[in-house]
PDB file of N, CA and C in Angstrom:
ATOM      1  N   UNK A   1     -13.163  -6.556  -2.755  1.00  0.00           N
ATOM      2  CA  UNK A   1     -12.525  -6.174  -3.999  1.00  0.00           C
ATOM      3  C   UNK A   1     -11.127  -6.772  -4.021  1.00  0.00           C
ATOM      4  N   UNK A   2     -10.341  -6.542  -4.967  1.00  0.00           N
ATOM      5  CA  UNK A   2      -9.222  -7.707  -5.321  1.00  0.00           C
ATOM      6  C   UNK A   2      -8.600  -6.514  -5.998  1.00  0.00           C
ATOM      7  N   UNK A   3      -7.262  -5.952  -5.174  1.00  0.00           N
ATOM      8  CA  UNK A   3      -6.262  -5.640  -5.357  1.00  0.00           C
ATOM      9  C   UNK A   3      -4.757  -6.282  -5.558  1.00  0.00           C
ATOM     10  N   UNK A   4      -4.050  -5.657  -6.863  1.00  0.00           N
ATOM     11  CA  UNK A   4      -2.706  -6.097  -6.512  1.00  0.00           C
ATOM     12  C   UNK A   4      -1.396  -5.331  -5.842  1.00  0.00           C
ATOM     13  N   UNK A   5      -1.045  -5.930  -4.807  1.00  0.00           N
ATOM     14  CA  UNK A   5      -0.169  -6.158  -3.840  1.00  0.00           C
ATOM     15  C   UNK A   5       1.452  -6.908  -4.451  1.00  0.00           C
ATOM     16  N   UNK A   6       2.333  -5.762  -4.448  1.00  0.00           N
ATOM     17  CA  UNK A   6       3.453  -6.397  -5.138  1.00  0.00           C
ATOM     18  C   UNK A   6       3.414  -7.470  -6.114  1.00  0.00           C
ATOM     19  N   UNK A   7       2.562  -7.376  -6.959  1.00  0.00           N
ATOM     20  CA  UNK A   7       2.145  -8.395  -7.755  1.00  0.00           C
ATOM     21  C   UNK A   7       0.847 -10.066  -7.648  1.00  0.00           C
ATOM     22  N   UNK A   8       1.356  -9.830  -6.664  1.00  0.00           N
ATOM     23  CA  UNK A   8      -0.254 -10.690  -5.994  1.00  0.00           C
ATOM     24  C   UNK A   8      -1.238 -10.312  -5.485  1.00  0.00           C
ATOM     25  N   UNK A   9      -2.561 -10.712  -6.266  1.00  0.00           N
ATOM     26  CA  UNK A   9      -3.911 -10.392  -5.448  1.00  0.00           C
ATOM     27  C   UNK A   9      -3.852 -10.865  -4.085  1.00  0.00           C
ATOM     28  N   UNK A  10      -4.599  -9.720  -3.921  1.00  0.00           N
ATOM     29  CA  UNK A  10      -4.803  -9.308  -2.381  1.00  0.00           C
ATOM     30  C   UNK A  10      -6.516  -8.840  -2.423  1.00  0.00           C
ATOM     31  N   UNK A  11      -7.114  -9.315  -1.559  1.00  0.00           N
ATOM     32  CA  UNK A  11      -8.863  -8.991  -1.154  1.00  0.00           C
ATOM     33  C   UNK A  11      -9.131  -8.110   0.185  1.00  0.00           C
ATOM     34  N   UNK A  12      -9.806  -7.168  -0.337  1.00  0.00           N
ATOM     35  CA  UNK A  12      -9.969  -5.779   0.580  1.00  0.00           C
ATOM     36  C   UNK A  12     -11.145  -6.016   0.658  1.00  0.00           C
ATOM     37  N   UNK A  13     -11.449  -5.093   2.150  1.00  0.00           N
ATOM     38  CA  UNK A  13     -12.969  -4.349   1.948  1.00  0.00           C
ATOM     39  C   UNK A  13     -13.264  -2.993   1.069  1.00  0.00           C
ATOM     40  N   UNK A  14     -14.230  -3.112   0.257  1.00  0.00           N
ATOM     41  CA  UNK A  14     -14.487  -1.806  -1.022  1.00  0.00           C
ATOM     42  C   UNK A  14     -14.411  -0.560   0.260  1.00  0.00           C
ATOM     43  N   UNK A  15     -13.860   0.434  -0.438  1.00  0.00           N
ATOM     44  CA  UNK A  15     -13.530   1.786   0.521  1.00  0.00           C
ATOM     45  C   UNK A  15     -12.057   1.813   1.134  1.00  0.00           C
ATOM     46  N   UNK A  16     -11.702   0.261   0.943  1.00  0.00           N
ATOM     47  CA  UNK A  16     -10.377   0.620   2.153  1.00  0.00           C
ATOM     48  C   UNK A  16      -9.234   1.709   1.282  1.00  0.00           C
ATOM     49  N   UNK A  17      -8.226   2.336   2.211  1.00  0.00           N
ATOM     50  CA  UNK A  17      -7.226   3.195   2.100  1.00  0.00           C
ATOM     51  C   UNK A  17      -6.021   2.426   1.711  1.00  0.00           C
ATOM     52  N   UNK A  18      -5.090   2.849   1.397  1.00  0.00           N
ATOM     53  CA  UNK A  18      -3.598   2.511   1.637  1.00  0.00           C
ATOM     54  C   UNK A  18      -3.259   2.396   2.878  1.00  0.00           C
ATOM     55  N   UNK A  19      -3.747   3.051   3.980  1.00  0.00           N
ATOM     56  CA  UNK A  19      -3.123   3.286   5.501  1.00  0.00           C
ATOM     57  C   UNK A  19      -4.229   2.213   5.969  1.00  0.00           C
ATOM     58  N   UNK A  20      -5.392   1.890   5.268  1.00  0.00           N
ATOM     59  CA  UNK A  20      -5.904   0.244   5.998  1.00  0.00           C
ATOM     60  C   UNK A  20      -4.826  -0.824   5.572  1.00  0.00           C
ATOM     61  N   UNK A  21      -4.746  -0.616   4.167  1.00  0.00           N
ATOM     62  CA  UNK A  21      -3.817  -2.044   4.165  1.00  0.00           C
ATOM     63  C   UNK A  21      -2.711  -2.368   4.724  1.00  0.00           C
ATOM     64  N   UNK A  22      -1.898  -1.121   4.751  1.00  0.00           N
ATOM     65  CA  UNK A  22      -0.704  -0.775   5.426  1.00  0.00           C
ATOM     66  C   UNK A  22      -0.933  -1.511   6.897  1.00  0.00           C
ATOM     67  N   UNK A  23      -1.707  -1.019   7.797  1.00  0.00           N
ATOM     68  CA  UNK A  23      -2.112  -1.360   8.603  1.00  0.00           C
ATOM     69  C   UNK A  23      -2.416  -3.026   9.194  1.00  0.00           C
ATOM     70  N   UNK A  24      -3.289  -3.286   8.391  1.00  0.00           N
ATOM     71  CA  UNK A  24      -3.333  -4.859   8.083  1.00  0.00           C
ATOM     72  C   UNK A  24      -2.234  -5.644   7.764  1.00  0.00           C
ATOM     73  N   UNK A  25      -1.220  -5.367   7.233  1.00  0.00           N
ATOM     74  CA  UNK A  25       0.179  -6.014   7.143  1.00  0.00           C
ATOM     75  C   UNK A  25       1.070  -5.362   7.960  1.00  0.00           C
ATOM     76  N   UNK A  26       0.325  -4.682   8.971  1.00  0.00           N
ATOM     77  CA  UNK A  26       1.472  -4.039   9.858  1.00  0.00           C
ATOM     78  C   UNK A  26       2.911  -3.670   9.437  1.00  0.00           C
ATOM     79  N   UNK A  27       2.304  -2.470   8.739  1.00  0.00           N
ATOM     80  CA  UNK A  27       3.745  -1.860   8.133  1.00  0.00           C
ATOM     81  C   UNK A  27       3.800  -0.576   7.986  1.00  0.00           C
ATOM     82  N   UNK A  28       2.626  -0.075   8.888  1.00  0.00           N
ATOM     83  CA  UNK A  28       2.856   1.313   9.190  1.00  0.00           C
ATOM     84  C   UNK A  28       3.894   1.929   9.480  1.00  0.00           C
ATOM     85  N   UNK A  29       4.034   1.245  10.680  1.00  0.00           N
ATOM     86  CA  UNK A  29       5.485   1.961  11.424  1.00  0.00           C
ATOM     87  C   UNK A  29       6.981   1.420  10.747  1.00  0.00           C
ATOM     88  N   UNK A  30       6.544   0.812   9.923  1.00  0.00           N
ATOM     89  CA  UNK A  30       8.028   0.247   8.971  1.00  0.00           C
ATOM     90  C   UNK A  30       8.354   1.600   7.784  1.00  0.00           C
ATOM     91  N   UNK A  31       9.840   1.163   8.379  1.00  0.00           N
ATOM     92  CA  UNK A  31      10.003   2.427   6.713  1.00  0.00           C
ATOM     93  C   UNK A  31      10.193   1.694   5.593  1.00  0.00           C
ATOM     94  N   UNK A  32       9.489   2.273   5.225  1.00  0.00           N
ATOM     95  CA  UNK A  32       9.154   1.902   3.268  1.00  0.00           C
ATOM     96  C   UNK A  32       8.716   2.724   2.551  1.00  0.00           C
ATOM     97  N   UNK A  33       8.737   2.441   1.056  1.00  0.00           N
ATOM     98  CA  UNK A  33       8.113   3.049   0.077  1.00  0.00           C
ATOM     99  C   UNK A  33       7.394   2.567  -0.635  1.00  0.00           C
ATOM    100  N   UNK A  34       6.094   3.306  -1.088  1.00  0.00           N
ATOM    101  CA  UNK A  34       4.306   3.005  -1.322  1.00  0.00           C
ATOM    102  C   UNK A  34       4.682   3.459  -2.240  1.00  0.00           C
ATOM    103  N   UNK A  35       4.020   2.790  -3.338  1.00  0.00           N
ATOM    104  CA  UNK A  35       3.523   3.467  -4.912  1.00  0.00           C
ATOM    105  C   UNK A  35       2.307   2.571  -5.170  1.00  0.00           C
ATOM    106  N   UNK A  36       1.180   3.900  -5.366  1.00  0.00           N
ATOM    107  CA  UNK A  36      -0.350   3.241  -6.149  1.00  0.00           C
ATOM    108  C   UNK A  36      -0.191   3.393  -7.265  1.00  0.00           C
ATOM    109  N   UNK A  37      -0.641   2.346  -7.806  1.00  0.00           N
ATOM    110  CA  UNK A  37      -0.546   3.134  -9.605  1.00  0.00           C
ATOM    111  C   UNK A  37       0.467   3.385 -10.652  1.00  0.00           C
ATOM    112  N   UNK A  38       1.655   3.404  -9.877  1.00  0.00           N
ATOM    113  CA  UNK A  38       2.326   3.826 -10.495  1.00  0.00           C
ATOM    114  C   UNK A  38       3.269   5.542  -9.922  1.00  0.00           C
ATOM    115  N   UNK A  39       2.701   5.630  -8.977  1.00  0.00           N
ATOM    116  CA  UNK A  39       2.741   6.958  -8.422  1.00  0.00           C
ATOM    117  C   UNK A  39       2.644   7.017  -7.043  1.00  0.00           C
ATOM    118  N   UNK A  40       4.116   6.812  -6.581  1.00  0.00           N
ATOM    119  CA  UNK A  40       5.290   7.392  -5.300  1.00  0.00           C
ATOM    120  C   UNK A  40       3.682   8.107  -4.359  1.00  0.00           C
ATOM    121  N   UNK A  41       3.830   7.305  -3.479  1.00  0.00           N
ATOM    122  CA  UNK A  41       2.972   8.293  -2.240  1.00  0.00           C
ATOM    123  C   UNK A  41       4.037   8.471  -0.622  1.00  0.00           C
ATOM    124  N   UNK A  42       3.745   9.648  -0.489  1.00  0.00           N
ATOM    125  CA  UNK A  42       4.604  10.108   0.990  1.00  0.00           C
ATOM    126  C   UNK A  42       2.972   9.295   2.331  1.00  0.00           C
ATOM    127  N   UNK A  43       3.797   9.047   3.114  1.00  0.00           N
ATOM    128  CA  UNK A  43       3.018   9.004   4.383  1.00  0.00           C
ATOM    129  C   UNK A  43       2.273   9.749   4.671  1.00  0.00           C
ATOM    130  N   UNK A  44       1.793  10.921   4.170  1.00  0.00           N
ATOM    131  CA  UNK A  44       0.333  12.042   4.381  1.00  0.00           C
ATOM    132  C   UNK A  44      -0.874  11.579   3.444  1.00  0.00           C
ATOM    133  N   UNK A  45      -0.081  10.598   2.387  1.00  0.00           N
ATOM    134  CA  UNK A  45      -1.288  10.983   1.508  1.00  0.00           C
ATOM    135  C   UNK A  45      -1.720   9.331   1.901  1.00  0.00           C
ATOM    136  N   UNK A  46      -1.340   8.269   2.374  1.00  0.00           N
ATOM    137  CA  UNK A  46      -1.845   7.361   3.111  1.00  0.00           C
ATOM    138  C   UNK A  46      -2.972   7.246   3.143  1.00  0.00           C
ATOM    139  N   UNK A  47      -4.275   7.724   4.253  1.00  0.00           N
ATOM    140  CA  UNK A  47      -5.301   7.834   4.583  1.00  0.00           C
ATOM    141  C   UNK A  47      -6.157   8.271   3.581  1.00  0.00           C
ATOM    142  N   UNK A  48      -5.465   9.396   2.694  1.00  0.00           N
ATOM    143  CA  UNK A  48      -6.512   9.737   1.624  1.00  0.00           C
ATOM    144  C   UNK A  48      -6.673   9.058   0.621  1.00  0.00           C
ATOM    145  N   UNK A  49      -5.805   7.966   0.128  1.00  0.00           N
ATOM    146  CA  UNK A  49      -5.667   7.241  -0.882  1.00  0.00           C
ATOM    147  C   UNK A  49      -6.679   6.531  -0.832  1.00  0.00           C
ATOM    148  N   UNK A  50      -7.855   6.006  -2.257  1.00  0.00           N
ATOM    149  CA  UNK A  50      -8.419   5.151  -1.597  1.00  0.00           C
ATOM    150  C   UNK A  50      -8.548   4.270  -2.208  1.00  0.00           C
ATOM    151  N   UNK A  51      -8.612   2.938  -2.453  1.00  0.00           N
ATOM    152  CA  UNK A  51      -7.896   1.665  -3.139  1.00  0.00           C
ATOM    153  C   UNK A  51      -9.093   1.335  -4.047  1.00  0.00           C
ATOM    154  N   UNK A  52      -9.045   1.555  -5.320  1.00  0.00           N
ATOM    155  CA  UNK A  52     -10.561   0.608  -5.970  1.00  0.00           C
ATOM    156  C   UNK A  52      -9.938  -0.718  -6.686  1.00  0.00           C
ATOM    157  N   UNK A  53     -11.161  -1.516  -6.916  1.00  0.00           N
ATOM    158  CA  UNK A  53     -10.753  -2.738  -7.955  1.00  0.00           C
ATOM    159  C   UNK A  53     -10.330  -2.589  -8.971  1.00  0.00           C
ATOM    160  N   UNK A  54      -8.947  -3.407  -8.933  1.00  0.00           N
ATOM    161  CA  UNK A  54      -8.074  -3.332  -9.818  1.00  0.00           C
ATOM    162  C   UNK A  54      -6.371  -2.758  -9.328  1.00  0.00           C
ATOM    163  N   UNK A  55      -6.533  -1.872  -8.586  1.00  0.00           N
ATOM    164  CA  UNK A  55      -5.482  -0.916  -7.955  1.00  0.00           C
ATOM    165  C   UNK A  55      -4.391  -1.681  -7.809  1.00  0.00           C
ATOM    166  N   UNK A  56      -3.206  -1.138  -8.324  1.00  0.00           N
ATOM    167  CA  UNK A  56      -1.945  -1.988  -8.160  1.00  0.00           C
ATOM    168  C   UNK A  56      -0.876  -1.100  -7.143  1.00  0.00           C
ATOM    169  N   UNK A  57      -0.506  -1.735  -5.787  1.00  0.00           N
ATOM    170  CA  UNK A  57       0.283  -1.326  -4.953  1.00  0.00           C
ATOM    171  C   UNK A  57       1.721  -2.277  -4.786  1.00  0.00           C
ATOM    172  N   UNK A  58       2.462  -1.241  -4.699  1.00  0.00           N
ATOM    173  CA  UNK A  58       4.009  -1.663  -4.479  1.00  0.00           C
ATOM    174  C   UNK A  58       4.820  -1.192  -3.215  1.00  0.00           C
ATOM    175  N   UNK A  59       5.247  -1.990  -2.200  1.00  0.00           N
ATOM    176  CA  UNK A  59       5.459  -2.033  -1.066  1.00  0.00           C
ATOM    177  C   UNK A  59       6.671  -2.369  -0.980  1.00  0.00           C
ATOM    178  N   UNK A  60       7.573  -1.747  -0.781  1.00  0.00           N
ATOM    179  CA  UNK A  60       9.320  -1.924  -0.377  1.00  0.00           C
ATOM    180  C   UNK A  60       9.395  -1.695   0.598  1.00  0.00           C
ATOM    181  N   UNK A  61      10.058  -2.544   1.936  1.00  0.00           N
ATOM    182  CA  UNK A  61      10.856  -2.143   3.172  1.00  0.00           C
ATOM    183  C   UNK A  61      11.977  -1.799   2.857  1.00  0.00           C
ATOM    184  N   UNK A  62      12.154  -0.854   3.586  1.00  0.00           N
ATOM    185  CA  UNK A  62      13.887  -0.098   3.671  1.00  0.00           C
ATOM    186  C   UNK A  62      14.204  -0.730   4.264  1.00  0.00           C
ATOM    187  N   UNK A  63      15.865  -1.098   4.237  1.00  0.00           N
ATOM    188  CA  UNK A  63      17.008  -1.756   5.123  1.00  0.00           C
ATOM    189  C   UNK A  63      18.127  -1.419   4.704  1.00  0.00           C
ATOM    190  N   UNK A  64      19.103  -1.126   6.354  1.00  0.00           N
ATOM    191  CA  UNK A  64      19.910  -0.446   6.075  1.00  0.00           C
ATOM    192  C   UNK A  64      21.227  -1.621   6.316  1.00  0.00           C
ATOM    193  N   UNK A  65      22.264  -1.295   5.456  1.00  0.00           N
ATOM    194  CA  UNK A  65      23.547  -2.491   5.442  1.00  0.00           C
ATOM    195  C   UNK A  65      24.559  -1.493   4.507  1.00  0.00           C
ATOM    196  N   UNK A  66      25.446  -2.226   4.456  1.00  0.00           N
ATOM    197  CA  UNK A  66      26.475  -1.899   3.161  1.00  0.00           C
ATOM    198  C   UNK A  66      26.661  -3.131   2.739  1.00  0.00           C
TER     199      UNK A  66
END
């Protein structure tokens, strides 16, 4: 299936999660902020999320500076 990923398609396996893709771009352990849809997800709801065709995800790394 063919998700968008900060604005670019991206190709999943049908079923995958947010915490697969996350995973797959190794950015679990990165702090950031997830929004599916349109709609802010915390790190619990990760795993339950589950990505269908079409799904638009937005992926920000935090960094800290002044």
């Amino acid at each position: 299936m063919t998700i968008t990923l900060n604005g670019d398609n991206y190709d999943l396996k049908e079923g995958s999660t947010v915490s697969d893709l996350l995973n797959l771009l190794n950015l679990l352990s990165q702090p950031i902020v997830t929004e599916l849809d349109g709609q802010a997800l915390t790190r619990h709801d990760y795993a339950s999320s589950i990505l269908l065709e079409g799904s638009r995800v937005e992926v920000i790394r935090l960094a800290a500076g002044g």
